[in-house]
N, C-alpha and C. Protein backbone atom coordinates (compact mmCIF):
# COMPACT_ATOMS: atom_id res chain seq x y z
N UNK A 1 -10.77 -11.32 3.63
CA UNK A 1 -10.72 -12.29 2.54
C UNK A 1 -10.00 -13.56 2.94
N UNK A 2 -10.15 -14.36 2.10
CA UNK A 2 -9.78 -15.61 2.00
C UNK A 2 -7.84 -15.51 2.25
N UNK A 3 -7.93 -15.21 1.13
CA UNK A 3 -6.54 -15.14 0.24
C UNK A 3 -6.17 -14.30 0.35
N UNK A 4 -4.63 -14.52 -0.01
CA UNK A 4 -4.09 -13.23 -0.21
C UNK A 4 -4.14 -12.31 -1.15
N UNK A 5 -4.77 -12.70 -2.66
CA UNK A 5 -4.54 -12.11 -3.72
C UNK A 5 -3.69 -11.11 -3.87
N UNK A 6 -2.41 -11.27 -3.61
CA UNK A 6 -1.17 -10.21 -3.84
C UNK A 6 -1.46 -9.31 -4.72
N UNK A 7 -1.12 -9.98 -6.06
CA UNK A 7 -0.89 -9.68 -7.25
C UNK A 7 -2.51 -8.70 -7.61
N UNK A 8 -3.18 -8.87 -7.07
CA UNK A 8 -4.65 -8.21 -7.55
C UNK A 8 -4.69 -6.76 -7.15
N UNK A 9 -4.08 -6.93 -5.48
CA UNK A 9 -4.17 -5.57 -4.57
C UNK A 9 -3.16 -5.22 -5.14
N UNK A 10 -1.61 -5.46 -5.86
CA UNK A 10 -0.84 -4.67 -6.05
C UNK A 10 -1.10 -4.26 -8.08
N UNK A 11 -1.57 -4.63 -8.10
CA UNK A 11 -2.12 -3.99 -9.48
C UNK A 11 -3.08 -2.79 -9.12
N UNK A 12 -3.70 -3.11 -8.03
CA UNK A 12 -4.94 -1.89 -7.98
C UNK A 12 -4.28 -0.55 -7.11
N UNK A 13 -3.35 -0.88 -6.83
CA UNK A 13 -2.59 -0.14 -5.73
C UNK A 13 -1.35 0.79 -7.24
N UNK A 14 -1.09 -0.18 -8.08
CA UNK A 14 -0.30 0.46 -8.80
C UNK A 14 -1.16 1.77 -9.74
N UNK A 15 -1.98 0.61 -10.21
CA UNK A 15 -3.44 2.12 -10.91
C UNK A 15 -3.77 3.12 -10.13
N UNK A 16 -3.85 3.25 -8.43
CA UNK A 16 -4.34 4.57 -8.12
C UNK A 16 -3.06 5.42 -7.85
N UNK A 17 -1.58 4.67 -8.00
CA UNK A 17 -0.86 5.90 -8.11
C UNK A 17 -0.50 6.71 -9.43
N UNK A 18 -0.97 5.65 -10.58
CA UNK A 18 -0.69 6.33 -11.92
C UNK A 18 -1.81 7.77 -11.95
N UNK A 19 -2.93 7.09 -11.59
CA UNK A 19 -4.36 8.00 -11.84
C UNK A 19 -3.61 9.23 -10.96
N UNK A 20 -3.12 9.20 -10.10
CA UNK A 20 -2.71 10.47 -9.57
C UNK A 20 -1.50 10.90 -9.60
N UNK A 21 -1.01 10.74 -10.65
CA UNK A 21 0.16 10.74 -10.78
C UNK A 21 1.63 11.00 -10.15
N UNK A 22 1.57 10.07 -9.44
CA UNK A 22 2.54 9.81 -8.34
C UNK A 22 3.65 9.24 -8.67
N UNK A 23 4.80 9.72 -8.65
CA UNK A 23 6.19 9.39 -9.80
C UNK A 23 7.23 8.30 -8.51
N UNK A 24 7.68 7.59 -9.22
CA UNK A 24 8.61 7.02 -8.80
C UNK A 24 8.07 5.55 -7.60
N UNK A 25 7.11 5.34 -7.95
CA UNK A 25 7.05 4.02 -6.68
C UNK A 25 7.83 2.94 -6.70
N UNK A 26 7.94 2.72 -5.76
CA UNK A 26 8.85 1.69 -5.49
C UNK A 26 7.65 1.02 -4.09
N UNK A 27 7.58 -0.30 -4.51
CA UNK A 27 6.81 -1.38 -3.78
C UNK A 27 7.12 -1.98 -2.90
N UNK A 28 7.29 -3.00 -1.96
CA UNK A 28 8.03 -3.98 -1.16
C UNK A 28 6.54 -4.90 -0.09
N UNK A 29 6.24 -5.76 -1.11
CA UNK A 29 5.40 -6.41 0.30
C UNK A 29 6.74 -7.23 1.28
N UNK A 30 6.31 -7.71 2.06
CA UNK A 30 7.10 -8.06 3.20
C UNK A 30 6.80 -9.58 3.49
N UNK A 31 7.05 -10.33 4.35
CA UNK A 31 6.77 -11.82 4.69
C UNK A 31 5.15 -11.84 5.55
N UNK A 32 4.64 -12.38 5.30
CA UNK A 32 3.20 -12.83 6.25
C UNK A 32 3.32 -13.11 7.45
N UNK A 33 2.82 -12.99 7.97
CA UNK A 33 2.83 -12.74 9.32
C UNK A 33 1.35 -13.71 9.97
N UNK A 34 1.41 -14.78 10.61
CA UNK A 34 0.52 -15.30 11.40
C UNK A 34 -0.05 -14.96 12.02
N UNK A 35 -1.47 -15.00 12.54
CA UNK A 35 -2.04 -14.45 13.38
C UNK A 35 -3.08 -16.03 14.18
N UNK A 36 -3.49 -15.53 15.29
CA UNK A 36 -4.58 -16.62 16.26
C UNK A 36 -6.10 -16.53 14.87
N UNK A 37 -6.58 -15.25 14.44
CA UNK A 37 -7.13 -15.61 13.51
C UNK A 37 -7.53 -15.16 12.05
N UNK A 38 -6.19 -14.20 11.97
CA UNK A 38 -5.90 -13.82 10.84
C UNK A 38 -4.63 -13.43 10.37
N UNK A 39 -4.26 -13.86 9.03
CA UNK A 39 -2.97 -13.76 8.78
C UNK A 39 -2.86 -11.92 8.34
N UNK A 40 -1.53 -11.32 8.46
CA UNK A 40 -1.00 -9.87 8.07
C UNK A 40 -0.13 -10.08 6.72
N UNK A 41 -0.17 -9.15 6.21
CA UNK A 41 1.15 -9.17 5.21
C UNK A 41 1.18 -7.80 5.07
N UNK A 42 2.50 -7.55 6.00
CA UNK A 42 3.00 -5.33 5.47
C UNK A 42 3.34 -5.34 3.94
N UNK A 43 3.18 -4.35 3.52
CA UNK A 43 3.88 -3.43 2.46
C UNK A 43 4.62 -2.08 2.61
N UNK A 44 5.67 -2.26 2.18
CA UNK A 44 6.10 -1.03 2.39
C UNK A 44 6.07 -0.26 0.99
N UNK A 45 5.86 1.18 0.81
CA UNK A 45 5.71 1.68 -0.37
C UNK A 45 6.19 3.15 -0.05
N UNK A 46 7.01 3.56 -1.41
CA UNK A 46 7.25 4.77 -1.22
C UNK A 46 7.09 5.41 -2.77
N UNK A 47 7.15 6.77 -2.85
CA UNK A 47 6.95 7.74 -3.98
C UNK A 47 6.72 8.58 -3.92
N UNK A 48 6.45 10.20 -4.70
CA UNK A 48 6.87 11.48 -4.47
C UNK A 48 5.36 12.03 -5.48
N UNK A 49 5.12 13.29 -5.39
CA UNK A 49 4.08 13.63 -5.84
C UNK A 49 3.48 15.04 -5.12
N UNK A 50 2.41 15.74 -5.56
CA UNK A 50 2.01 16.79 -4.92
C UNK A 50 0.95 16.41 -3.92
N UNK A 51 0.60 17.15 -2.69
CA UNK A 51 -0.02 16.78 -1.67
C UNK A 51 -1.35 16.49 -2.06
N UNK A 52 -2.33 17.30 -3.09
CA UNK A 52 -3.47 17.04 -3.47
C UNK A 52 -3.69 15.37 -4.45
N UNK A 53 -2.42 15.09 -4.69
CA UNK A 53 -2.42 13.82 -5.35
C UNK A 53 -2.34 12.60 -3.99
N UNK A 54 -1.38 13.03 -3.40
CA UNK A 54 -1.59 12.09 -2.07
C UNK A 54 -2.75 12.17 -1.46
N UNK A 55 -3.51 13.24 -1.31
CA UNK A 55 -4.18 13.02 -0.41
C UNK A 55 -5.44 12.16 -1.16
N UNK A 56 -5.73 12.43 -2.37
CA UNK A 56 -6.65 11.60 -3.51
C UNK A 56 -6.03 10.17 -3.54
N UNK A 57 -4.76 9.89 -3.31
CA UNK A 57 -4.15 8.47 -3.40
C UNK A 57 -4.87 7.56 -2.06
N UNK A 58 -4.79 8.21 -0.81
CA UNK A 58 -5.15 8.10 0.42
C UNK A 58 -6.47 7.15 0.23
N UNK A 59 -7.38 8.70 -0.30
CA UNK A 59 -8.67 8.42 -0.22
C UNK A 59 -9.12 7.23 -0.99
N UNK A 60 -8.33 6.77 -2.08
CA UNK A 60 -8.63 5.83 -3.16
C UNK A 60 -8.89 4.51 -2.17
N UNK A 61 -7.02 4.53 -1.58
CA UNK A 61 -6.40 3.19 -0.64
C UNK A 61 -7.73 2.94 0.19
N UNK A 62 -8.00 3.95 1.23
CA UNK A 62 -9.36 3.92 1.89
C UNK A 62 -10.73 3.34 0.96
N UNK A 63 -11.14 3.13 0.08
CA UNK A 63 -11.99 3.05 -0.81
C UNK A 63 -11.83 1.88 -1.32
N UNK A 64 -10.75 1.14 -1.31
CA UNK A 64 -10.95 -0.37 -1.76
C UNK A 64 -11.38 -0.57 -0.93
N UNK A 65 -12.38 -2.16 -1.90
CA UNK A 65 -12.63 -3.17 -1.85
C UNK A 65 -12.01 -4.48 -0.39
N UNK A 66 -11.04 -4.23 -0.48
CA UNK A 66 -9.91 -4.93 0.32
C UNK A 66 -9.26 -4.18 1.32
N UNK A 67 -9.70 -4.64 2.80
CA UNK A 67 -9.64 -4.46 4.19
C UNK A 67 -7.70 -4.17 3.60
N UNK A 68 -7.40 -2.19 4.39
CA UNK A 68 -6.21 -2.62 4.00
C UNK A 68 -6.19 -1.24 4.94
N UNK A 69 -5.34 -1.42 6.04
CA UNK A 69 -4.87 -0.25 7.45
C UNK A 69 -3.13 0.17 6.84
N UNK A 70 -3.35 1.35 6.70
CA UNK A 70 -2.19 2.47 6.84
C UNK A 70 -1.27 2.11 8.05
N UNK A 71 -0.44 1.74 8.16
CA UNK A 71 0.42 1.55 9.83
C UNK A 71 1.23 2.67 9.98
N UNK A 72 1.91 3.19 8.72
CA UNK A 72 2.64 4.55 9.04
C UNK A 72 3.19 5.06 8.02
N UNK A 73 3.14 6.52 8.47
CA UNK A 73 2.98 7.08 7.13
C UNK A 73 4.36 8.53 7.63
N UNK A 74 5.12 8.81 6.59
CA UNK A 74 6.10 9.79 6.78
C UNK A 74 5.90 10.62 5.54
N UNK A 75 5.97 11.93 5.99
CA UNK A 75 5.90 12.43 4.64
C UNK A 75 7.09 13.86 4.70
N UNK A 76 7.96 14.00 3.93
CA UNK A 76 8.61 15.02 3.92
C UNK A 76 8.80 16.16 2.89
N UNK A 77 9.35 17.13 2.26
CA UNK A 77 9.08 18.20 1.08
C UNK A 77 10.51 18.06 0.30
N UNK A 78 10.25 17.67 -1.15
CA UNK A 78 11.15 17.54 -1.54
C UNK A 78 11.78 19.07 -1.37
N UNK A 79 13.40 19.23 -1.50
CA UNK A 79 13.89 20.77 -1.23
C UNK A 79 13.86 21.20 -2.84
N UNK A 80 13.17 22.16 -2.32
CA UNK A 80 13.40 23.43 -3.60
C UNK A 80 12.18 23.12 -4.40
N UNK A 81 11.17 22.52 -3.62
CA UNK A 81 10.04 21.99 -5.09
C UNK A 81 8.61 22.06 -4.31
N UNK A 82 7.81 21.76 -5.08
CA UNK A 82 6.05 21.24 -4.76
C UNK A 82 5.98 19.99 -4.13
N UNK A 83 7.01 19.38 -4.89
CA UNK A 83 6.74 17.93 -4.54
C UNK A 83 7.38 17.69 -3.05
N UNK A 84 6.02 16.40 -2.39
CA UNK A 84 6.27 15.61 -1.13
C UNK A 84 7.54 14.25 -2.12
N UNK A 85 7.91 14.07 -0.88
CA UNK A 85 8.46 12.22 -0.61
C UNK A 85 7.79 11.91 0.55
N UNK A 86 7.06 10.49 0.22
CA UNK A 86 5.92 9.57 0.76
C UNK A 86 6.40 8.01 1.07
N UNK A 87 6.54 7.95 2.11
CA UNK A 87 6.91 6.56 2.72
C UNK A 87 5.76 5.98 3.55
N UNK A 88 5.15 4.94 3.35
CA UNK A 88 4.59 4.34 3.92
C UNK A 88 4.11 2.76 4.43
N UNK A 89 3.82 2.67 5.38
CA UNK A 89 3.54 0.82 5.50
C UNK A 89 2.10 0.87 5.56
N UNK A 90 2.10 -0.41 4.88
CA UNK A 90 0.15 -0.83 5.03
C UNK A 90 0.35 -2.27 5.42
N UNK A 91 -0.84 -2.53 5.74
CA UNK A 91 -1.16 -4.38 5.85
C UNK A 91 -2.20 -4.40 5.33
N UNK A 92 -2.25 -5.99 4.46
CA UNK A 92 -3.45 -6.26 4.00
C UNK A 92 -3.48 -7.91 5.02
N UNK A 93 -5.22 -7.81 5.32
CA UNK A 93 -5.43 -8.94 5.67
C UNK A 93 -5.85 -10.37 5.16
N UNK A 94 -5.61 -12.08 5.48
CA UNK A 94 -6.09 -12.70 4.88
C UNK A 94 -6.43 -13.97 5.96
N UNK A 95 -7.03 -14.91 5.49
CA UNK A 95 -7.35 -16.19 6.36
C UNK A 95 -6.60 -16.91 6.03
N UNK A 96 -6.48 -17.17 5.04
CA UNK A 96 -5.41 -19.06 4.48
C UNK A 96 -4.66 -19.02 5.05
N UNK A 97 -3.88 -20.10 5.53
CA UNK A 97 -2.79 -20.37 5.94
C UNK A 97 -1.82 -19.97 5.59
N UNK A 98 -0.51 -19.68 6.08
CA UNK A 98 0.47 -18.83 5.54
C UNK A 98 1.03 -19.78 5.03
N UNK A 99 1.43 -21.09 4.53
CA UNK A 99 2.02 -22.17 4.49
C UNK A 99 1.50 -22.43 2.79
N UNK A 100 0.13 -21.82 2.48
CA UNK A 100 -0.61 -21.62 0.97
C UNK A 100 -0.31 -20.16 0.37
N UNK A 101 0.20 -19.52 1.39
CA UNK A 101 0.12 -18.19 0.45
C UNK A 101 0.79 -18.11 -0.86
N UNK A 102 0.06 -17.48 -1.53
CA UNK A 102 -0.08 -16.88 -3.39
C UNK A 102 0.88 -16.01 -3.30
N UNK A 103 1.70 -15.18 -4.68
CA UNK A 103 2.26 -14.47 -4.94
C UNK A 103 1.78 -13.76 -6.08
């Protein structure tokens, strides 16, 4: 894409963790990052949930619309429970100049 449309991917990003009900996110996009011919912008995201919900969260992320690579992913068991804790970075890509980027 063009743009960055932040605010679009992190709305759609917030709906597929509700739909699977994935408790506690906490968001963090990061600064943009230049590229020779495309700009990066990481996110870091974390939240807790059962593995069949992650793995449906996964598949969603995979399923947009919007070019968007997993960079790393940690996952550990909460103690004494069902529930994972889910840390992860993504990048979404864009063209504009980083000097225009949207929020």
């Amino acid at each position: 894409p063009q743009r960055q449309e932040l605010a679009e991917f992190l709305r759609g990003i917030s709906a597929h963790l509700g739909r699977e009900r994935l408790a506690n996110p906490e968001i963090a996009p990061g600064e943009p990052i230049r590229g020779p011919l495309y700009n990066v912008l990481p996110i870091s995201m974390r939240f807790e949930g059962k593995f069949l919900s992650l793995a449906r969260f996964l598949s969603r992320v995979e399923h947009m619309t919007r070019l968007t690579r997993i960079e790393q992913l940690s996952i550990q068991p909460k103690p004494d429970s069902e529930v994972l804790l889910v840390e992860l970075g993504m990048n979404i890509y864009f063209t504009e100049p980083v000097g225009e980027v949207e929020g």
